[in-house]
Each structure stands twice: as structure tokens, then as C-alpha cells.
Protein backbone atom coordinates (compact mmCIF):
# COMPACT_ATOMS: atom_id res chain seq x y z
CA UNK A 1 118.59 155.87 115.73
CA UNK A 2 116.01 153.33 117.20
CA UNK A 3 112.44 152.48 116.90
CA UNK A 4 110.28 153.95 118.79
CA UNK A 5 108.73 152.47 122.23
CA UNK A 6 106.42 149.76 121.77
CA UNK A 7 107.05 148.64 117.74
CA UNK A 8 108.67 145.78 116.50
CA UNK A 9 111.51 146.27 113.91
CA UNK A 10 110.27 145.58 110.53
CA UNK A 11 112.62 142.53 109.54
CA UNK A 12 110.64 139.92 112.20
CA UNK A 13 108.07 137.98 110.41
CA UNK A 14 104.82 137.86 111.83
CA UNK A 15 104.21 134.58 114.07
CA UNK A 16 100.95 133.56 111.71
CA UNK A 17 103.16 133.65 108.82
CA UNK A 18 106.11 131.40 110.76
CA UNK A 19 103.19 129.07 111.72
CA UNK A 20 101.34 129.27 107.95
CA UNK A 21 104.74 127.68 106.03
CA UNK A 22 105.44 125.32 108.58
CA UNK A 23 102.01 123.98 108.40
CA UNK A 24 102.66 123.97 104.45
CA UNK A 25 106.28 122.16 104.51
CA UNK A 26 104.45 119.85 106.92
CA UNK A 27 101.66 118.32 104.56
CA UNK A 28 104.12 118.73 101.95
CA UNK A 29 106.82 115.86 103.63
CA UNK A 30 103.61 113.89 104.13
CA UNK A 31 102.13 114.08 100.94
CA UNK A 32 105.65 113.11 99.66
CA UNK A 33 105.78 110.16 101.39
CA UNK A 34 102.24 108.61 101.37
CA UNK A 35 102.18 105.73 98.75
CA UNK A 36 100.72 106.69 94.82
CA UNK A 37 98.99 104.74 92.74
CA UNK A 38 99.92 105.10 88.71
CA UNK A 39 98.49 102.31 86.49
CA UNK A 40 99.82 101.88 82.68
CA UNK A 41 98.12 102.16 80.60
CA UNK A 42 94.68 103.64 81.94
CA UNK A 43 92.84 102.60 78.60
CA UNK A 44 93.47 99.83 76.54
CA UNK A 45 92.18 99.34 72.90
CA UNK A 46 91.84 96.17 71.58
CA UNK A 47 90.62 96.67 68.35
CA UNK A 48 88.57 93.91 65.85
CA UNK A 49 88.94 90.61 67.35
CA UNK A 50 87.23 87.07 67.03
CA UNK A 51 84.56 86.00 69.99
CA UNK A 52 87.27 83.92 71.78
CA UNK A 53 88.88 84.41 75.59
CA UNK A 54 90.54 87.96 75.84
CA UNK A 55 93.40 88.15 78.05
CA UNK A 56 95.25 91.95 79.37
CA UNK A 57 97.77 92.82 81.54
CA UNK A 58 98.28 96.22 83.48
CA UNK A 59 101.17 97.43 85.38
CA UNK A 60 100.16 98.85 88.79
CA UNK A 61 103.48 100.94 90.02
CA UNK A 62 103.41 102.84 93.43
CA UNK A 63 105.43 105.87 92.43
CA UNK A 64 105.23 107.26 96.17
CA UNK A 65 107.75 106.80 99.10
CA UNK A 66 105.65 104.63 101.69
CA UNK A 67 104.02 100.77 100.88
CA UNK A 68 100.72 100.82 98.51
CA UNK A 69 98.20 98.40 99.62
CA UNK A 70 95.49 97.43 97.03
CA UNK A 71 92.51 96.66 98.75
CA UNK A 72 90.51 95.67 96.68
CA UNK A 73 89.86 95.21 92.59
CA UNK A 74 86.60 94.90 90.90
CA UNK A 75 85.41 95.31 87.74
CA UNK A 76 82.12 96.68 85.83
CA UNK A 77 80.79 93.34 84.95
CA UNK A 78 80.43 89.29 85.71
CA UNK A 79 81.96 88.39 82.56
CA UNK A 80 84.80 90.40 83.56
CA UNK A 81 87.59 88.76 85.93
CA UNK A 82 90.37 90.81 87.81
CA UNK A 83 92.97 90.42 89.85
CA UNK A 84 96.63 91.65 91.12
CA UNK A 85 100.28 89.23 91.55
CA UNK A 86 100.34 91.03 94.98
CA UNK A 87 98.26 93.39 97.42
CA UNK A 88 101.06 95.26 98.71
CA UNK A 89 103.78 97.40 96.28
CA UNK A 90 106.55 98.74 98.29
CA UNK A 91 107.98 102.54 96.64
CA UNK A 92 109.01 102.72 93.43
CA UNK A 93 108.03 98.78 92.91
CA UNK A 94 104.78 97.51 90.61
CA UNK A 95 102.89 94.34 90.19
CA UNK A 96 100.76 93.22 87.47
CA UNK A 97 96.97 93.41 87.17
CA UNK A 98 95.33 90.60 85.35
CA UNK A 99 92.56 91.07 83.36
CA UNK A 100 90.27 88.58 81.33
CA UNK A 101 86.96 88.29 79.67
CA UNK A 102 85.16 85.43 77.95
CA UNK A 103 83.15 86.38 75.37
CA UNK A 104 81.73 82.74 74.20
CA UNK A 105 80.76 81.83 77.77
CA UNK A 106 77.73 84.71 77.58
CA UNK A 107 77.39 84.81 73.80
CA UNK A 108 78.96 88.24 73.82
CA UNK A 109 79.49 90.63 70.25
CA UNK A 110 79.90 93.99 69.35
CA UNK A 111 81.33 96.91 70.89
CA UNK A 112 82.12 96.39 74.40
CA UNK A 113 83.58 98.44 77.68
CA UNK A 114 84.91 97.35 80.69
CA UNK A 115 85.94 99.05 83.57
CA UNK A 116 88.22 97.64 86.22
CA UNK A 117 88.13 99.44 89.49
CA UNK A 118 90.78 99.30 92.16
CA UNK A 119 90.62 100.80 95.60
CA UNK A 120 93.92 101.49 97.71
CA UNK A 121 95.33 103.45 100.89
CA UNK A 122 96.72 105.92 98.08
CA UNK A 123 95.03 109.35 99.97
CA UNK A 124 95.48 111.51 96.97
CA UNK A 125 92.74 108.80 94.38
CA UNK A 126 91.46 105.81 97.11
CA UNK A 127 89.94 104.39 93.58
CA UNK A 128 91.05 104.75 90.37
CA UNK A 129 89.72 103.13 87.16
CA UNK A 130 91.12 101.60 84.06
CA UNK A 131 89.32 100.45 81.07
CA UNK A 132 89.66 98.45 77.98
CA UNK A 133 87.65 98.40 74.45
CA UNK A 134 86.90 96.12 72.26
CA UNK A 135 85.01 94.92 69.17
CA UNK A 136 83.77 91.38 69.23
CA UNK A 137 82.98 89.19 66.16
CA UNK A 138 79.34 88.48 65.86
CA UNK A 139 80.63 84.54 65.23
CA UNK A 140 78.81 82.58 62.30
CA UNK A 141 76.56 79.93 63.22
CA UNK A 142 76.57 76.89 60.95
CA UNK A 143 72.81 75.53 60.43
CA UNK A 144 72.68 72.11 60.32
């Protein structure tokens, strides 16, 4: 028994369907292999400490399958100083992001937050942002 003249049988798929998923698979094999940025940990609290030079370390780790390039790191304040051990983290590779702030050089005390901010060819977040929190000792003058 056949179809009748002029219909397809019912088993082909139609061709904007075929197209649709290969389109799909497509960004999905690039997505897989564009580099992404993961940085440990995102916050950082520091707790109570005496106004003396602070000193952090983040791990940024490119958990995608091409090179991450870190273009550029900046952070939410002067006082605040930034920087990575290299620009480029090939897959499944990290480098360290190096973090410090001097409270005594701007008399600073109480509850602070800083933000570090790093940009990269990661598609999926360009910039992410990591923080840190402390509490500074208001330090005791001596009066002389």
C-alpha cells in the first residue's frame, strides 16, 4: 500500500528541524571550547585585623578548552593594588591573582570593601568581580 501522489512519508524530518539541531550542536562545540573564567574564592573575609599591610591571593583557573587571556585587572580603589603571575591560562591551567592593600599609607579603619575587577576573552562573563572584607583597627595614637 503506498502514499498517495504528492506526500512525503511520515518518518522524514522536516528540513527546518535538520537545520534547527545542527545549528544547536554547532554553538554547543563552540561554547565547549571557548576559554572560562572561574576565580576561587569570589569573596574573601578577612575578619578583625590590626591597621597594617593586607596581603590575598586568588586562584584564577580557566576551566574551558581554548587559552584564557586576562586583559586586564583593576580594582575599586587607589589604595587597592592588583595584579596576575600571567595574562594568558592555557585549559584546565590557573595562575594566581595578587591582591594588597595598605591601610596605614591613607590612614584607613573600619569596615572596608574592595572589589577587584578582571576583564578577559571569556564570551560567556568578559568581567567578573571578586571581593574581599575587612575590619580595620582604628590604631591608638600616643599623645606626646
Amino acid at each position: 500500500m503506498g502514499l498517495p501522489r504528492g506526500h512525503a512519508p511520515r518518518h522524514r524530518l522536516p528540513r527546518r528541524l535538520i537545520l534547527l539541531v545542527g545549528a544547536l550542536a554547532a554553538l554547543t562545540a563552540c561554547s565547549a571550547s571557548s576559554p572560562r573564567i572561574v576565580v576561587d574564592p569570589p569573596v574573601q573575609d578577612l575578619g578583625v585585623v590590626p591597621q597594617e599591610p593586607l596581603d590575598l591571593t586568588y586562584v584564577i583557573r580557566n576551566d574551558g578548552g581554548s587559552p584564557l587571556r586576562i586583559d586586564k585587572v583593576s580594582t575599586s580603589c587607589g589604595c587597592t593594588q592588583a595584579s596576575v603571575d600571567r595574562t594568558v591560562i592555557p585549559p584546565g591551567e590557573s595562575a594566581l591573582l595578587r591582591v594588597t592593600l595598605d591601610p596605614v599609607e591613607d590612614d584607613l579603619y573600619g569596615d572596608l570593601l574592595r572589589m577587584i575587577y578582571i576583564r578577559s576573552n571569556d564570551p560567556e562573563r568578559p568581567e567578573v568581580e571578586v571581593e574581599f572584607r575587612v575590619t580595620i583597627l582604628k590604631p591608638e595614637r600616643s599623645e606626646g
